[in-house]
ModelCIF file with pLDDT and N, C-alpha, C, O atoms, coordinates in Angstrom:
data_MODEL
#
_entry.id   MODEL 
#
_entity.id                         1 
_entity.type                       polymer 
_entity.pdbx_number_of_molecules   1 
#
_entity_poly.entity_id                      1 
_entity_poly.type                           'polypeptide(L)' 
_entity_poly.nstd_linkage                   no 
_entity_poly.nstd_monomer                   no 
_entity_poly.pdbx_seq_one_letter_code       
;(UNK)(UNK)(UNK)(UNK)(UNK)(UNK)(UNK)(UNK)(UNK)(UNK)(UNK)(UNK)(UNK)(UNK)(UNK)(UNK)
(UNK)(UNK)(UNK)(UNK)(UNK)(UNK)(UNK)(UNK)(UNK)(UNK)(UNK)(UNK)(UNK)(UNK)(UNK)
;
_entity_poly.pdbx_seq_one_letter_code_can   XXXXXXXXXXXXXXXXXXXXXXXXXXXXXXX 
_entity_poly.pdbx_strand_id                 A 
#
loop_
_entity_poly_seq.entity_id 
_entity_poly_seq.num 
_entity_poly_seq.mon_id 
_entity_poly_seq.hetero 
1 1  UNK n 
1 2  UNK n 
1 3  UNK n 
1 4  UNK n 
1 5  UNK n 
1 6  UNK n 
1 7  UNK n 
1 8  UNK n 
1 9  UNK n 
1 10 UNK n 
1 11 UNK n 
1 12 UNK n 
1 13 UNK n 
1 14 UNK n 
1 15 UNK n 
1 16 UNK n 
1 17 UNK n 
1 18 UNK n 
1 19 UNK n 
1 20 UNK n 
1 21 UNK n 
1 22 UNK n 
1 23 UNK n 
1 24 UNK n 
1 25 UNK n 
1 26 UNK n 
1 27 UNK n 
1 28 UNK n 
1 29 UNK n 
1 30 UNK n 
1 31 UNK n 
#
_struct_asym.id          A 
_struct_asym.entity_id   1 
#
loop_
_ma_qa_metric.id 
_ma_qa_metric.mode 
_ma_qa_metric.name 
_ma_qa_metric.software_group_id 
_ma_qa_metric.type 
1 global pLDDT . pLDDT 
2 local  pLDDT . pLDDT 
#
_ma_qa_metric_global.metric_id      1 
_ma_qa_metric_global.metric_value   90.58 
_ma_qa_metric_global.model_id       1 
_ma_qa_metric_global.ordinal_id     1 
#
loop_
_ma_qa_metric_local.label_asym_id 
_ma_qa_metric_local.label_comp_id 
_ma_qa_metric_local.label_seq_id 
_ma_qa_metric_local.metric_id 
_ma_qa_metric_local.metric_value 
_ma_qa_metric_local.model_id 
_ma_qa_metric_local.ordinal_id 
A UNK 1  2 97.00 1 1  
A UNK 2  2 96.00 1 2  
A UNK 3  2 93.00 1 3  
A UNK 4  2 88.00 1 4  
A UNK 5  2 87.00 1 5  
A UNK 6  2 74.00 1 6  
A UNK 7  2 78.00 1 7  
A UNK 8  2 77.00 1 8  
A UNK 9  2 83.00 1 9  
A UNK 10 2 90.00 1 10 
A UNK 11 2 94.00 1 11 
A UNK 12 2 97.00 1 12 
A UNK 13 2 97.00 1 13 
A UNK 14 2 98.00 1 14 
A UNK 15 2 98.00 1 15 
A UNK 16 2 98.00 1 16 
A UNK 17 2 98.00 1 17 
A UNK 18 2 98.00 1 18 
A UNK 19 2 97.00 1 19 
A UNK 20 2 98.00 1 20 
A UNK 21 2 98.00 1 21 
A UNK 22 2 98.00 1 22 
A UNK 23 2 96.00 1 23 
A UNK 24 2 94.00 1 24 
A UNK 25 2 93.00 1 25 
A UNK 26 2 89.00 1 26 
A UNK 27 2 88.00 1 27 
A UNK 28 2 82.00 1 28 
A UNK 29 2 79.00 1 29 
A UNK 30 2 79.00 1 30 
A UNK 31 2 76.00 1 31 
#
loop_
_atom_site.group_PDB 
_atom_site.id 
_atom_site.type_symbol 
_atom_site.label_atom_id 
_atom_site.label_alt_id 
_atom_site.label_comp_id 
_atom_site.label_asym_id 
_atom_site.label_entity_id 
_atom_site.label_seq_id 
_atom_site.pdbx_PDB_ins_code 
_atom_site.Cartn_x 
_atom_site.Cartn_y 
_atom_site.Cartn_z 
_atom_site.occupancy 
_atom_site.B_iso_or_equiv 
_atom_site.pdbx_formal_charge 
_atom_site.auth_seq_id 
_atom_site.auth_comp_id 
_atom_site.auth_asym_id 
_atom_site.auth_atom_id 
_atom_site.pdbx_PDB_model_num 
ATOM 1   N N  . UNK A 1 1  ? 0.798   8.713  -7.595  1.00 97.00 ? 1  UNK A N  1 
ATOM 2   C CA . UNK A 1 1  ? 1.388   8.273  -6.335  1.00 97.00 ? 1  UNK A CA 1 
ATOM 3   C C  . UNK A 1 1  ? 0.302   7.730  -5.412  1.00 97.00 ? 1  UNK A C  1 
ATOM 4   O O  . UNK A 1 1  ? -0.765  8.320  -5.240  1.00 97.00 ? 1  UNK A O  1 
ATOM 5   N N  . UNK A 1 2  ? 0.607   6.638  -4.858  1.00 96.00 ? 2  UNK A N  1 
ATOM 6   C CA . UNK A 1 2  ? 0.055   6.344  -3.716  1.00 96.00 ? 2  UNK A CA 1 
ATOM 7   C C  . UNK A 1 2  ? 0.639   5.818  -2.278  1.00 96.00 ? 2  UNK A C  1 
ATOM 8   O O  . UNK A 1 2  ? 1.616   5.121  -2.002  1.00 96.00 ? 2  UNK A O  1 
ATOM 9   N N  . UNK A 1 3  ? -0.405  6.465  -1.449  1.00 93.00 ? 3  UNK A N  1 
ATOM 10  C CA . UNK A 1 3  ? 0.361   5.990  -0.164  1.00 93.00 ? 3  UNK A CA 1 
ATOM 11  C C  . UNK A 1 3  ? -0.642  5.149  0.777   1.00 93.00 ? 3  UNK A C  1 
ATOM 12  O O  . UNK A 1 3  ? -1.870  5.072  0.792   1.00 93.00 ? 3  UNK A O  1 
ATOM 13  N N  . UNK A 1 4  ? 0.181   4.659  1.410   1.00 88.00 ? 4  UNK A N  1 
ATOM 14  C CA . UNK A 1 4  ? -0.585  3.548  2.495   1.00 88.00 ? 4  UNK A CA 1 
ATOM 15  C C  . UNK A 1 4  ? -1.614  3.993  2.930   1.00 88.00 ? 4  UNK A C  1 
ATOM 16  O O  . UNK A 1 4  ? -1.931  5.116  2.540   1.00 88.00 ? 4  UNK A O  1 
ATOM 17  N N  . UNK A 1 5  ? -2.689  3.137  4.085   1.00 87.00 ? 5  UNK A N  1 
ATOM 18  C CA . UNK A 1 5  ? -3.370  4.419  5.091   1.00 87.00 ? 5  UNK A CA 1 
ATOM 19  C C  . UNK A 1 5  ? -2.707  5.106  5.877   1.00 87.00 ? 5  UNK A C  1 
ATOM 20  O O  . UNK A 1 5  ? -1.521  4.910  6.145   1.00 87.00 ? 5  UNK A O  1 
ATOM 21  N N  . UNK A 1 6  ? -3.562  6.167  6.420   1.00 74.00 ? 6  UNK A N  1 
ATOM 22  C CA . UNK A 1 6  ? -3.202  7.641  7.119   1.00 74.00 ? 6  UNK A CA 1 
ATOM 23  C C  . UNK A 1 6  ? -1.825  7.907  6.384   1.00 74.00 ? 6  UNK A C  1 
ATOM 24  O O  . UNK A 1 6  ? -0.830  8.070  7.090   1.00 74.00 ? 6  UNK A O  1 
ATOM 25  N N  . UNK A 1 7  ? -1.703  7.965  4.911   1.00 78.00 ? 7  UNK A N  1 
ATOM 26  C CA . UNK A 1 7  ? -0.015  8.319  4.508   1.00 78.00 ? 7  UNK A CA 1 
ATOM 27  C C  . UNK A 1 7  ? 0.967   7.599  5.061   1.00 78.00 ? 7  UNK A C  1 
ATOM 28  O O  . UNK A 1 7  ? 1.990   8.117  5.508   1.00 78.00 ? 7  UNK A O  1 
ATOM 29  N N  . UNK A 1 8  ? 0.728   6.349  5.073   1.00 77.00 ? 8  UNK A N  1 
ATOM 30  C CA . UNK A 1 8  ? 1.903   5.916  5.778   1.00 77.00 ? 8  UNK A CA 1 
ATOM 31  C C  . UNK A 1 8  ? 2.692   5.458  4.379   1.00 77.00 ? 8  UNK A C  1 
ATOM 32  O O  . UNK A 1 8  ? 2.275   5.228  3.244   1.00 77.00 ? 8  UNK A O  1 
ATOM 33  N N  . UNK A 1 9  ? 3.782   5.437  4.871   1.00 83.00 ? 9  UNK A N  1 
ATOM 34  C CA . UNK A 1 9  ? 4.944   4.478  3.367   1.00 83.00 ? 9  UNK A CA 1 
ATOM 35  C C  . UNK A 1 9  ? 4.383   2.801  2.772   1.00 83.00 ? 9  UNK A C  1 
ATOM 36  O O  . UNK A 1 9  ? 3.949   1.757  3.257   1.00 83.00 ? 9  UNK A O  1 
ATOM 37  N N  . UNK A 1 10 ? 4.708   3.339  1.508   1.00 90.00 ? 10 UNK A N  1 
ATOM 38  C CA . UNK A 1 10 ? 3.763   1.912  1.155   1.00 90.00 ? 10 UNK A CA 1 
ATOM 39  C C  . UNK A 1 10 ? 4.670   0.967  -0.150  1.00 90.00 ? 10 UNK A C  1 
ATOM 40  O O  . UNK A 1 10 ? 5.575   1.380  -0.875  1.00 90.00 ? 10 UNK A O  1 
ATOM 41  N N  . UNK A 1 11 ? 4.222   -0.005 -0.117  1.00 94.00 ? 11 UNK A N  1 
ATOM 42  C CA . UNK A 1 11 ? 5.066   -0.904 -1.291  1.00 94.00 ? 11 UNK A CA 1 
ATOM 43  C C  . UNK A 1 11 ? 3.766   -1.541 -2.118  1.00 94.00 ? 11 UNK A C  1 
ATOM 44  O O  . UNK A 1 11 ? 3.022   -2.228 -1.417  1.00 94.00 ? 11 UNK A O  1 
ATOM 45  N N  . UNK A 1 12 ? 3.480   -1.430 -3.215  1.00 97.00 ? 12 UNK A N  1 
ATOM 46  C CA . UNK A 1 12 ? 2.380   -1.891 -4.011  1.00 97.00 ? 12 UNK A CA 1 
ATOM 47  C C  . UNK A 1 12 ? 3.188   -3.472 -4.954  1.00 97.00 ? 12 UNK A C  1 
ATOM 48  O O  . UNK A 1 12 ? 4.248   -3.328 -5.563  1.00 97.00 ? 12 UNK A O  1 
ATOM 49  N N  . UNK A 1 13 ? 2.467   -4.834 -4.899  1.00 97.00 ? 13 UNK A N  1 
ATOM 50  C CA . UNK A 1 13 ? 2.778   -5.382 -5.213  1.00 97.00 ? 13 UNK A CA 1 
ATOM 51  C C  . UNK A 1 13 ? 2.011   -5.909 -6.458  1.00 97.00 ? 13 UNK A C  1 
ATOM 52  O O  . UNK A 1 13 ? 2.478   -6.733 -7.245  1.00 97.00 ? 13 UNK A O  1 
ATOM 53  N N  . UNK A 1 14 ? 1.061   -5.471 -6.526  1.00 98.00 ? 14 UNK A N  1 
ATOM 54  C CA . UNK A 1 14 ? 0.071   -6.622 -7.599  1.00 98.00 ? 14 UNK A CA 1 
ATOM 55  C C  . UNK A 1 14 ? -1.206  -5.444 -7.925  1.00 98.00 ? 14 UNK A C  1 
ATOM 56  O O  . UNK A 1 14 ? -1.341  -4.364 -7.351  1.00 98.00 ? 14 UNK A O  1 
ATOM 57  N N  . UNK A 1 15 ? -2.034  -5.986 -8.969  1.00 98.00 ? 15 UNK A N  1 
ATOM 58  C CA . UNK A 1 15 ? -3.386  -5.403 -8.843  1.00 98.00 ? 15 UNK A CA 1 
ATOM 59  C C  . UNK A 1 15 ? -3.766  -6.354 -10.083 1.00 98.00 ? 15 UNK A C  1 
ATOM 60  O O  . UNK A 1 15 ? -2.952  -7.032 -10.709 1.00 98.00 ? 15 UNK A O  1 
ATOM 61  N N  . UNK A 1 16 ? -5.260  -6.276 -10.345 1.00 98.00 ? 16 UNK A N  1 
ATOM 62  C CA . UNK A 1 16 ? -5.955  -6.802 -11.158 1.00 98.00 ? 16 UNK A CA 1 
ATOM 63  C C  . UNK A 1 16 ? -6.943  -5.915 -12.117 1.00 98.00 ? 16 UNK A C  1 
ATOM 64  O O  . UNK A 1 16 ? -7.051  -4.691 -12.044 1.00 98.00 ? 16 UNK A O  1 
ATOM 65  N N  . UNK A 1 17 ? -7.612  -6.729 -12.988 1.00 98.00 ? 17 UNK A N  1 
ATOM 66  C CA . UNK A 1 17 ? -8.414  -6.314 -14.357 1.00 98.00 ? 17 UNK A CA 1 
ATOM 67  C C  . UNK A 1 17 ? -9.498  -5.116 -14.101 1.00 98.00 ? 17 UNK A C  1 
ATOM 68  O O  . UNK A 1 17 ? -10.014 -4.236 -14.790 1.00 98.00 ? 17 UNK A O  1 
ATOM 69  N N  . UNK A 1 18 ? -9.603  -5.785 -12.018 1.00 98.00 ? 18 UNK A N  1 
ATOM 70  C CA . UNK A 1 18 ? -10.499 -4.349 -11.862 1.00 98.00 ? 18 UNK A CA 1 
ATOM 71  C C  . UNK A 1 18 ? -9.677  -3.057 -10.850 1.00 98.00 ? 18 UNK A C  1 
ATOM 72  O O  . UNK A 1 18 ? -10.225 -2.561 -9.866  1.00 98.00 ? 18 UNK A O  1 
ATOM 73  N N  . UNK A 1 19 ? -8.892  -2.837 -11.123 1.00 97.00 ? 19 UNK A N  1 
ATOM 74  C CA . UNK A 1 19 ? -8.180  -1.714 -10.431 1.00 97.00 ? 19 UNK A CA 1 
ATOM 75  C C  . UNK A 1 19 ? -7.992  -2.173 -9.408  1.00 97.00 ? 19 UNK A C  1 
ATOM 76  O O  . UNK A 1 19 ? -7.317  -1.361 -8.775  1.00 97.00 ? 19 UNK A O  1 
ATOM 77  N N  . UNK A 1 20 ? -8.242  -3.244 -8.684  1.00 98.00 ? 20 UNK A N  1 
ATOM 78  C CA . UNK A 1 20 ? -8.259  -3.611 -6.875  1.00 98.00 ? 20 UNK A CA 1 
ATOM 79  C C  . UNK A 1 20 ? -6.361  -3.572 -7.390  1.00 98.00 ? 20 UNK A C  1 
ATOM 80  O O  . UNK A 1 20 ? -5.692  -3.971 -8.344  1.00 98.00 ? 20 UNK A O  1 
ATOM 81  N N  . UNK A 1 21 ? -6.083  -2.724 -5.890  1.00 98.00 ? 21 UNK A N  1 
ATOM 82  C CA . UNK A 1 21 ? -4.554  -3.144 -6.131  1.00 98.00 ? 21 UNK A CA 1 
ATOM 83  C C  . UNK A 1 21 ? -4.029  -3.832 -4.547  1.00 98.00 ? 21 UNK A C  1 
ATOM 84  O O  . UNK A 1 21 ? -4.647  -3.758 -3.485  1.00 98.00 ? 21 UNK A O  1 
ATOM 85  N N  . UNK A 1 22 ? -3.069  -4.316 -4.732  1.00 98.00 ? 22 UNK A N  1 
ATOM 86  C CA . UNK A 1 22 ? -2.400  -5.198 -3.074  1.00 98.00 ? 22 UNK A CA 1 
ATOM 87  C C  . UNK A 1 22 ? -1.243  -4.278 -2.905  1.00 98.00 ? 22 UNK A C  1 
ATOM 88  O O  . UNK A 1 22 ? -0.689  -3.488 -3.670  1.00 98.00 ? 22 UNK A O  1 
ATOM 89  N N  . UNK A 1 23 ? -1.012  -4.691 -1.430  1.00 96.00 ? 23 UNK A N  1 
ATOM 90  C CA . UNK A 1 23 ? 0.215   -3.884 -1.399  1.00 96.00 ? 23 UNK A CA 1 
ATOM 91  C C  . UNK A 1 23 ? 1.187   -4.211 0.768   1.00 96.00 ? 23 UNK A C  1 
ATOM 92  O O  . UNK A 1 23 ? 0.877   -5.104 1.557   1.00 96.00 ? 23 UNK A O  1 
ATOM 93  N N  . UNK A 1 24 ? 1.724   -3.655 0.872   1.00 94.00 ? 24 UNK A N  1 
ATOM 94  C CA . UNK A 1 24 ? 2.097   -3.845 2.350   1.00 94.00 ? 24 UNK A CA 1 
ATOM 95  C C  . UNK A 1 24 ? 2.316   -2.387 2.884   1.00 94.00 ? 24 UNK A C  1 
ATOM 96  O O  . UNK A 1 24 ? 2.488   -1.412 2.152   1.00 94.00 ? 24 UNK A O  1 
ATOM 97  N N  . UNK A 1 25 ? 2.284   -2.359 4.419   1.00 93.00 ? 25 UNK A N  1 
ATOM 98  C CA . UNK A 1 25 ? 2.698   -0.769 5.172   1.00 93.00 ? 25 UNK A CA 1 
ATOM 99  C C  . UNK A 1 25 ? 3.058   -0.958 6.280   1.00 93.00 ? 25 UNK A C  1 
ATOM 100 O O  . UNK A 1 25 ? 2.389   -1.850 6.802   1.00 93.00 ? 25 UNK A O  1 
ATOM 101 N N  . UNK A 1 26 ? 3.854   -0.524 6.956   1.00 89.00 ? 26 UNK A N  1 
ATOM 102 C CA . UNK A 1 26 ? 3.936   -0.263 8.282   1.00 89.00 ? 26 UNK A CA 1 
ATOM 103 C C  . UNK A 1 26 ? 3.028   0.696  8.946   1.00 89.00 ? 26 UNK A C  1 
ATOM 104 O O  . UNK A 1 26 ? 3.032   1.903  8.704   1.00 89.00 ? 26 UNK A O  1 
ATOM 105 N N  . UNK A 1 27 ? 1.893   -0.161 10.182  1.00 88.00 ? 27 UNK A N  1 
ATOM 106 C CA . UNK A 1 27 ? 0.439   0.226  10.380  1.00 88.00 ? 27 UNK A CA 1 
ATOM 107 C C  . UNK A 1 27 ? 1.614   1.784  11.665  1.00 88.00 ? 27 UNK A C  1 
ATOM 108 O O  . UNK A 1 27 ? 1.237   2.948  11.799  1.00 88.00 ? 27 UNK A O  1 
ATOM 109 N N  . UNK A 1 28 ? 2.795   1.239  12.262  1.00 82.00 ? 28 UNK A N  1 
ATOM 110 C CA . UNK A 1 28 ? 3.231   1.791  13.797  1.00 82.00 ? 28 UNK A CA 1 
ATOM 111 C C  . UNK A 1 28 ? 4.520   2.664  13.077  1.00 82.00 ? 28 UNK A C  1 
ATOM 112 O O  . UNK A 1 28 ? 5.524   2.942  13.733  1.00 82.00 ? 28 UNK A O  1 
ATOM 113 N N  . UNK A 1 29 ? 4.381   3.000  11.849  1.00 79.00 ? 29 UNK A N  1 
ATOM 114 C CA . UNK A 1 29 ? 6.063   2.797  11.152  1.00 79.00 ? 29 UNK A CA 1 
ATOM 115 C C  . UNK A 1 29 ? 7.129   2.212  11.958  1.00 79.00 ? 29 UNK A C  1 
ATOM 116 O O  . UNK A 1 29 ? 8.012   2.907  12.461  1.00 79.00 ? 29 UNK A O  1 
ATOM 117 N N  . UNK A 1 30 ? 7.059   0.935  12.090  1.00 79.00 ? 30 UNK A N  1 
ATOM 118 C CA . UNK A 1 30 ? 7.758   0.072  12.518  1.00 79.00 ? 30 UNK A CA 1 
ATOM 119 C C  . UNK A 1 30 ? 8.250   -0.689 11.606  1.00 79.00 ? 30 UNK A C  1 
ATOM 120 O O  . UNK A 1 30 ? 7.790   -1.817 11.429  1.00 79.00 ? 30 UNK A O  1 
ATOM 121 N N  . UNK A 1 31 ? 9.450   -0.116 10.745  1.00 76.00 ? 31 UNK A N  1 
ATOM 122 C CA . UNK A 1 31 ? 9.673   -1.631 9.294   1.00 76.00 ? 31 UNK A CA 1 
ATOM 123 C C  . UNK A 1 31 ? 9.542   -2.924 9.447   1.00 76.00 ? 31 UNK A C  1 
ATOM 124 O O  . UNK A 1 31 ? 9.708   -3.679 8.489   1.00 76.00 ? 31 UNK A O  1 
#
């Protein structure tokens, strides 16, 4: 599992050959 920073809710979209992964969060949990 992973979560955003400070635990926030997270959506992981992509990553590559070297583990770097992408992703989006709500920084205010503001959807």
């Amino acid at each position: 599992t992973i979560d955003g920073p400070a635990g926030t809710g997270v959506s992981l979209t992509n990553l590559n050959d070297r583990g770097q992964i992408i992703g989006l969060y709500a920084p205010t949990g503001d959807p």
